[in-house]
C-alpha atoms as a PDB file:
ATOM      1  CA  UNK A   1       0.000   0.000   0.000  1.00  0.00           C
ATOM      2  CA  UNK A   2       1.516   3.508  -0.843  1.00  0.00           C
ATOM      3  CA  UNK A   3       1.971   5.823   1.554  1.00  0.00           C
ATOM      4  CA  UNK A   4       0.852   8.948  -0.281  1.00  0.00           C
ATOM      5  CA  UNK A   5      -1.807   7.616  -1.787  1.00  0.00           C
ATOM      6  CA  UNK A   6      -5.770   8.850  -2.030  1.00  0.00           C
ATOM      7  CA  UNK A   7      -8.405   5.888  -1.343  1.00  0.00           C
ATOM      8  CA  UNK A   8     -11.159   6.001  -2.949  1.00  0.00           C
ATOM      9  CA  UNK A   9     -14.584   3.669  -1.672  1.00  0.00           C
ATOM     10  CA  UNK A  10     -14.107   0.564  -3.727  1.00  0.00           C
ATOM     11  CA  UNK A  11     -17.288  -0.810  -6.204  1.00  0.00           C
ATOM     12  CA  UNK A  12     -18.056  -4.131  -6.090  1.00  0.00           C
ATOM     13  CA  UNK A  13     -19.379  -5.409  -9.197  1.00  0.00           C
ATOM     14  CA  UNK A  14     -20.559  -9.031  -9.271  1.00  0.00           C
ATOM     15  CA  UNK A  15     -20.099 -10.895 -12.019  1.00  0.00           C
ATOM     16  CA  UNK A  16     -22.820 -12.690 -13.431  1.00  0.00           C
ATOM     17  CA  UNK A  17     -22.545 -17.076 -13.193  1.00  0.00           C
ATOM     18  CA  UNK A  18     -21.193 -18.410 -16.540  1.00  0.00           C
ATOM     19  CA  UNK A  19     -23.890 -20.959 -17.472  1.00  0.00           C
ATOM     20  CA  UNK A  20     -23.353 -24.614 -16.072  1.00  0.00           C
ATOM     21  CA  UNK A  21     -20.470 -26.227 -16.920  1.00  0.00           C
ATOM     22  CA  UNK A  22     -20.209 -29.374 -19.426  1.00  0.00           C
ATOM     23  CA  UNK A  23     -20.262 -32.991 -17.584  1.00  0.00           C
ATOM     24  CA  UNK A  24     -16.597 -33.428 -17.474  1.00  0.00           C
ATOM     25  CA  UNK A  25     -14.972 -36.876 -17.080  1.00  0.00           C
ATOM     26  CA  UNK A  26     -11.978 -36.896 -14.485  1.00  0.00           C
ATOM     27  CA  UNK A  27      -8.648 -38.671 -14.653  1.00  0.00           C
ATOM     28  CA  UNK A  28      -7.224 -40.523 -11.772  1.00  0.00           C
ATOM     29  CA  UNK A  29      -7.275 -37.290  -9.393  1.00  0.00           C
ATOM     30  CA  UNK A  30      -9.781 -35.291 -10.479  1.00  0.00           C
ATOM     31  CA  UNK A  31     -13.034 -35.623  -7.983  1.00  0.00           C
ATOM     32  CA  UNK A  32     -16.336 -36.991  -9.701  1.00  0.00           C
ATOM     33  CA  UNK A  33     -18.647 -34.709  -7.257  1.00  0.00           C
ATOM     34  CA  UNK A  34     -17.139 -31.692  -7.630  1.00  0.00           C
ATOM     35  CA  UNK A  35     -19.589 -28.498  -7.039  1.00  0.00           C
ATOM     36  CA  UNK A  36     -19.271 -25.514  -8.869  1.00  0.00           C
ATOM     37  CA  UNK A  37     -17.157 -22.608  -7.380  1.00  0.00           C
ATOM     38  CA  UNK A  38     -18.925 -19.562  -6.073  1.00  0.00           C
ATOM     39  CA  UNK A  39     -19.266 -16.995  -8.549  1.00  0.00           C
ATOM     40  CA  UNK A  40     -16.162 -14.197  -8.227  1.00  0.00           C
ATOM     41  CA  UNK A  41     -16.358 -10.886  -7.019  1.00  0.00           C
ATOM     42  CA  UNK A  42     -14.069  -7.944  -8.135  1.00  0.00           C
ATOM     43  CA  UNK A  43     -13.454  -4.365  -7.736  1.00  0.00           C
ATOM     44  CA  UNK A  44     -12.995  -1.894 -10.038  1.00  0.00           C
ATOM     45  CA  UNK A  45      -9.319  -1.769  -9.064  1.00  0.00           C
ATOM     46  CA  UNK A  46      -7.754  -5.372  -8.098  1.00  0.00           C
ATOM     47  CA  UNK A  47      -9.657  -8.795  -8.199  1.00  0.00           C
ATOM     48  CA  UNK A  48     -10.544 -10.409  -4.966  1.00  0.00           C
ATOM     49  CA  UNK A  49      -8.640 -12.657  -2.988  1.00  0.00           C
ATOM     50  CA  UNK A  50     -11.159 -15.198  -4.763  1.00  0.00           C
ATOM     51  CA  UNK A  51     -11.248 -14.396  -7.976  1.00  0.00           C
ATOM     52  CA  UNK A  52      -7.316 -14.627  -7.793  1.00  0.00           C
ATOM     53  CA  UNK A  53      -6.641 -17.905  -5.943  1.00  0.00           C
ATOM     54  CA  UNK A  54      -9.599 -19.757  -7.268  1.00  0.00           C
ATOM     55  CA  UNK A  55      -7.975 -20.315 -10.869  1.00  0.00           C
ATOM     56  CA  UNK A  56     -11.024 -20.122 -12.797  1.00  0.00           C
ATOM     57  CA  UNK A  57     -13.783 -22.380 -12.830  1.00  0.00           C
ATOM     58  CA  UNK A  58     -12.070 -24.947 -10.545  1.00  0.00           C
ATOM     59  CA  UNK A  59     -10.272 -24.806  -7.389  1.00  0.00           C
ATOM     60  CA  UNK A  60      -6.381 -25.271  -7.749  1.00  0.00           C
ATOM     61  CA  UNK A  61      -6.664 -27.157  -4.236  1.00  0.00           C
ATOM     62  CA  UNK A  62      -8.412 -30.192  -5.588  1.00  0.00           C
ATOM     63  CA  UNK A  63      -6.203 -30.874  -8.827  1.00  0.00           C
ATOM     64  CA  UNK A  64      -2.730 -32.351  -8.482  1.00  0.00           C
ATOM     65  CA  UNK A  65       0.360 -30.937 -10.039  1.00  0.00           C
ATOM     66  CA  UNK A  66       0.318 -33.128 -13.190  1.00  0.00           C
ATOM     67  CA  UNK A  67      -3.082 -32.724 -13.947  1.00  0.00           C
ATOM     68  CA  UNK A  68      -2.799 -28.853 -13.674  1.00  0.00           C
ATOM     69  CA  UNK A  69      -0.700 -29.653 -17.143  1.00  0.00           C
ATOM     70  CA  UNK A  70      -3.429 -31.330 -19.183  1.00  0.00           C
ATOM     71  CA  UNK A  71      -5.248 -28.084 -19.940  1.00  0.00           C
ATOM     72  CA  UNK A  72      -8.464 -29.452 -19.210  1.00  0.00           C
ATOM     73  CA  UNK A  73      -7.920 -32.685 -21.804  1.00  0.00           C
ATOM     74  CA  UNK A  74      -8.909 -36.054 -20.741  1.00  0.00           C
ATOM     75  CA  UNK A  75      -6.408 -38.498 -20.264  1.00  0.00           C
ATOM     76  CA  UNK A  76      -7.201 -40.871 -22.906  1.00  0.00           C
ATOM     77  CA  UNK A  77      -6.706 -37.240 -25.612  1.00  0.00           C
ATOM     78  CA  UNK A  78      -2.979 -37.702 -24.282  1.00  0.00           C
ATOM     79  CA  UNK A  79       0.003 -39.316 -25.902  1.00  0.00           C
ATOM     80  CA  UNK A  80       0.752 -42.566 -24.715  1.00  0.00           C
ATOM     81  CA  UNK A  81       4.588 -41.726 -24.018  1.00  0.00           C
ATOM     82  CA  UNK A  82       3.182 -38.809 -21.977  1.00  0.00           C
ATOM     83  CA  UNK A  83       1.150 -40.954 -20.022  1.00  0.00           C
ATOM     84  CA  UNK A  84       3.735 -43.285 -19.329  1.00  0.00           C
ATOM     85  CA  UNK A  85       6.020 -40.320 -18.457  1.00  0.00           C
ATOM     86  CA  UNK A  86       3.614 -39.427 -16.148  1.00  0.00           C
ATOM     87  CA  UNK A  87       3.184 -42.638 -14.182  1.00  0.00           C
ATOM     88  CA  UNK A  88       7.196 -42.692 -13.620  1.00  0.00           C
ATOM     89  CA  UNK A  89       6.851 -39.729 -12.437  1.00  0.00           C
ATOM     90  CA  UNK A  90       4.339 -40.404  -9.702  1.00  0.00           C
ATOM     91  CA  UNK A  91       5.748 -43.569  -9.447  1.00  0.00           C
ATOM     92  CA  UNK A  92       9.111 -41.359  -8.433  1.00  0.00           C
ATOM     93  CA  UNK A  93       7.252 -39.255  -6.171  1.00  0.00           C
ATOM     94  CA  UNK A  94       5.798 -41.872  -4.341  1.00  0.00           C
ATOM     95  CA  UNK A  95       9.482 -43.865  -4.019  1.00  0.00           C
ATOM     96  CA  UNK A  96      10.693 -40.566  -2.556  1.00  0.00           C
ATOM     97  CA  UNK A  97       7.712 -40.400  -0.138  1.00  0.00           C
ATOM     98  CA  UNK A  98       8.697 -44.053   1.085  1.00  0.00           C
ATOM     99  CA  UNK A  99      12.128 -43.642   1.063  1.00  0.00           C
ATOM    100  CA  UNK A 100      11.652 -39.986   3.601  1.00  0.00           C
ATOM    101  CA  UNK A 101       9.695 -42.121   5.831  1.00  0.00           C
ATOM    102  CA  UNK A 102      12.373 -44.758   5.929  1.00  0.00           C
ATOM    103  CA  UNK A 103      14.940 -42.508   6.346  1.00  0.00           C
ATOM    104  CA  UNK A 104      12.944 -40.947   9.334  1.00  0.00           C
ATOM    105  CA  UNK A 105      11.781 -44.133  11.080  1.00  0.00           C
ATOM    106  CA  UNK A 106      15.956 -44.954  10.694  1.00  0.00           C
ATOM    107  CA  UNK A 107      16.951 -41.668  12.573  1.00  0.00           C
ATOM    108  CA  UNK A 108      14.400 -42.327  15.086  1.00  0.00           C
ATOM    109  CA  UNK A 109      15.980 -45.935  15.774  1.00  0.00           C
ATOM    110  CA  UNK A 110      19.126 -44.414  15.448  1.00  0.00           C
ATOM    111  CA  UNK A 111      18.631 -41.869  18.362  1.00  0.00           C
ATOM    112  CA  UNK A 112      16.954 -44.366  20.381  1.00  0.00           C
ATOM    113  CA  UNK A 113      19.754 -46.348  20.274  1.00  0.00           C
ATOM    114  CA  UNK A 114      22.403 -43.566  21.202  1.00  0.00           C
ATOM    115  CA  UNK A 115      19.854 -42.730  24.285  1.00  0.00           C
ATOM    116  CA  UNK A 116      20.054 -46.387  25.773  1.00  0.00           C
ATOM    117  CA  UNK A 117      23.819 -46.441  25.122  1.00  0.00           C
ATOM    118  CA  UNK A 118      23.965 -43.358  27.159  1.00  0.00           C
ATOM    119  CA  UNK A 119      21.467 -44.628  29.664  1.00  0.00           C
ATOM    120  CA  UNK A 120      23.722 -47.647  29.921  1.00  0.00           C
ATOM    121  CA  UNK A 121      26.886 -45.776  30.458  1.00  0.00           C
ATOM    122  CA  UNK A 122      25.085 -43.160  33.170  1.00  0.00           C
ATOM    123  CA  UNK A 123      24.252 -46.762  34.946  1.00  0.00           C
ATOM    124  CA  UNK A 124      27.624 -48.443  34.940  1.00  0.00           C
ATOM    125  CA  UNK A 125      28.901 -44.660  35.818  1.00  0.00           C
ATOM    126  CA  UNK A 126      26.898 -44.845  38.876  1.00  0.00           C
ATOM    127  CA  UNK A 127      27.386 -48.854  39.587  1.00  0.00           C
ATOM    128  CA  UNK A 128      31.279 -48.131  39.389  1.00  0.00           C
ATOM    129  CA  UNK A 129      30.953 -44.629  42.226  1.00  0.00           C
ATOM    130  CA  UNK A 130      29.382 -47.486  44.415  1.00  0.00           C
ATOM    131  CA  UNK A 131      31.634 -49.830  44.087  1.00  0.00           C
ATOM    132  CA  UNK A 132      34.272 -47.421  44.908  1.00  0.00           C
ATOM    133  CA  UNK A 133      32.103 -46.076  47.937  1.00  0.00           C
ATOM    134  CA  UNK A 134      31.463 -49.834  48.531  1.00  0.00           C
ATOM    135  CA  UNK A 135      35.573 -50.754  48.553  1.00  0.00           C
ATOM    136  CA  UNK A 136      36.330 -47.587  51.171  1.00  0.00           C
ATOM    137  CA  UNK A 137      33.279 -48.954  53.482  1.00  0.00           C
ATOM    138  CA  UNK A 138      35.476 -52.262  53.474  1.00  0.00           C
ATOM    139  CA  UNK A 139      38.602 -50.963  53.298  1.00  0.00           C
ATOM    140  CA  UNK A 140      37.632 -49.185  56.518  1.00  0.00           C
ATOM    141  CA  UNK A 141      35.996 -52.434  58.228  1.00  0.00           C
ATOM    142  CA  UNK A 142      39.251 -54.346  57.436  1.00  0.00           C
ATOM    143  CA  UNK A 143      41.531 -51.957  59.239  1.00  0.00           C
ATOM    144  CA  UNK A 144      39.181 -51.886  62.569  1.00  0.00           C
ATOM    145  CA  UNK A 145      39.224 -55.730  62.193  1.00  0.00           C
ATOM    146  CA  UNK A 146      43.218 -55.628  62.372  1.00  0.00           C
ATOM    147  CA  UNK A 147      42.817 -54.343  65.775  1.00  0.00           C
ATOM    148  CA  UNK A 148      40.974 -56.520  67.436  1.00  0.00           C
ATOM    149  CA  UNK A 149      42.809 -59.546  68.955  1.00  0.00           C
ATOM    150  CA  UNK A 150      44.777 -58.203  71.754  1.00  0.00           C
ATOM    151  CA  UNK A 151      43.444 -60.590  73.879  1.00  0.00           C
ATOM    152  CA  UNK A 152      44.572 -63.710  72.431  1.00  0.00           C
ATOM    153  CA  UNK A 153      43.283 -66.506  73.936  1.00  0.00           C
END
């Protein structure tokens, strides 16, 4: 927004509903119950935040990134390299989706691991400081047991 600007009162205008779309047949991602989109609203000066995130007739939300490259053909209009093309590529993405989960569930094992080694070490730490107390204690014992005897028998 400028600083120095005047502001005028905005207009909405309303655009009238285009008429209903055709029945459109939907590829793998494409919803079969889709409703239309609200009809946009704009100013005489920018669009709405509607009008510009909606992407026309159809929300951008509910497509998927390869379909966004069909321009509105069905799949069976497209070449059969693309298609194929297409599948390795999803097939890809969905390798890659496995794989980050692996990789996560193997860091997670990983620092679970490096906790109970450290857990293990903290015990034998404190096993071995009472041993040591526990070797003083008798270390003391045996030296007041030296001195008993004088009255051998």
């Amino acid at each position: 927004m400028p600083f120095f600007s005047s502001r005028k009162p905005e207009e909405h205008v309303v655009e009238e509903p285009a008429p209903p779309p055709e029945k459109k047949h939907h590829g793998l991602f494409g919803s079969r119950h889709r409703t239309p989109s609200p009809p946009t609203t704009t100013t005489n000066r920018t669009t709405s935040a509607s009008s510009r995130t909606s992407g026309g007739s159809e929300p951008s939300r509910h497509r998927s990134v390869l379909s966004r490259f069909a321009h509105g053909r069905n799949e069976a209009d497209m070449d059969p390299s693309i298609q194929a093309a297409r599948e390795r590529v999803m097939n890809a993405e969905r390798a890659e989706a496995e794989a980050d989960q692996a990789l996560a569930a193997a860091r997670l094992r990983v620092q679970e691991a490096r906790d109970e080694v450290r857990r293990l070490e903290l015990e034998a730490e404190e096993e071995a400081r009472r041993a040591k107390i526990k070797q003083y204690q008798a270390r003391e014992v045996s030296k007041r047991g030296k001195q008993l005897g004088r009255h051998d028998v």
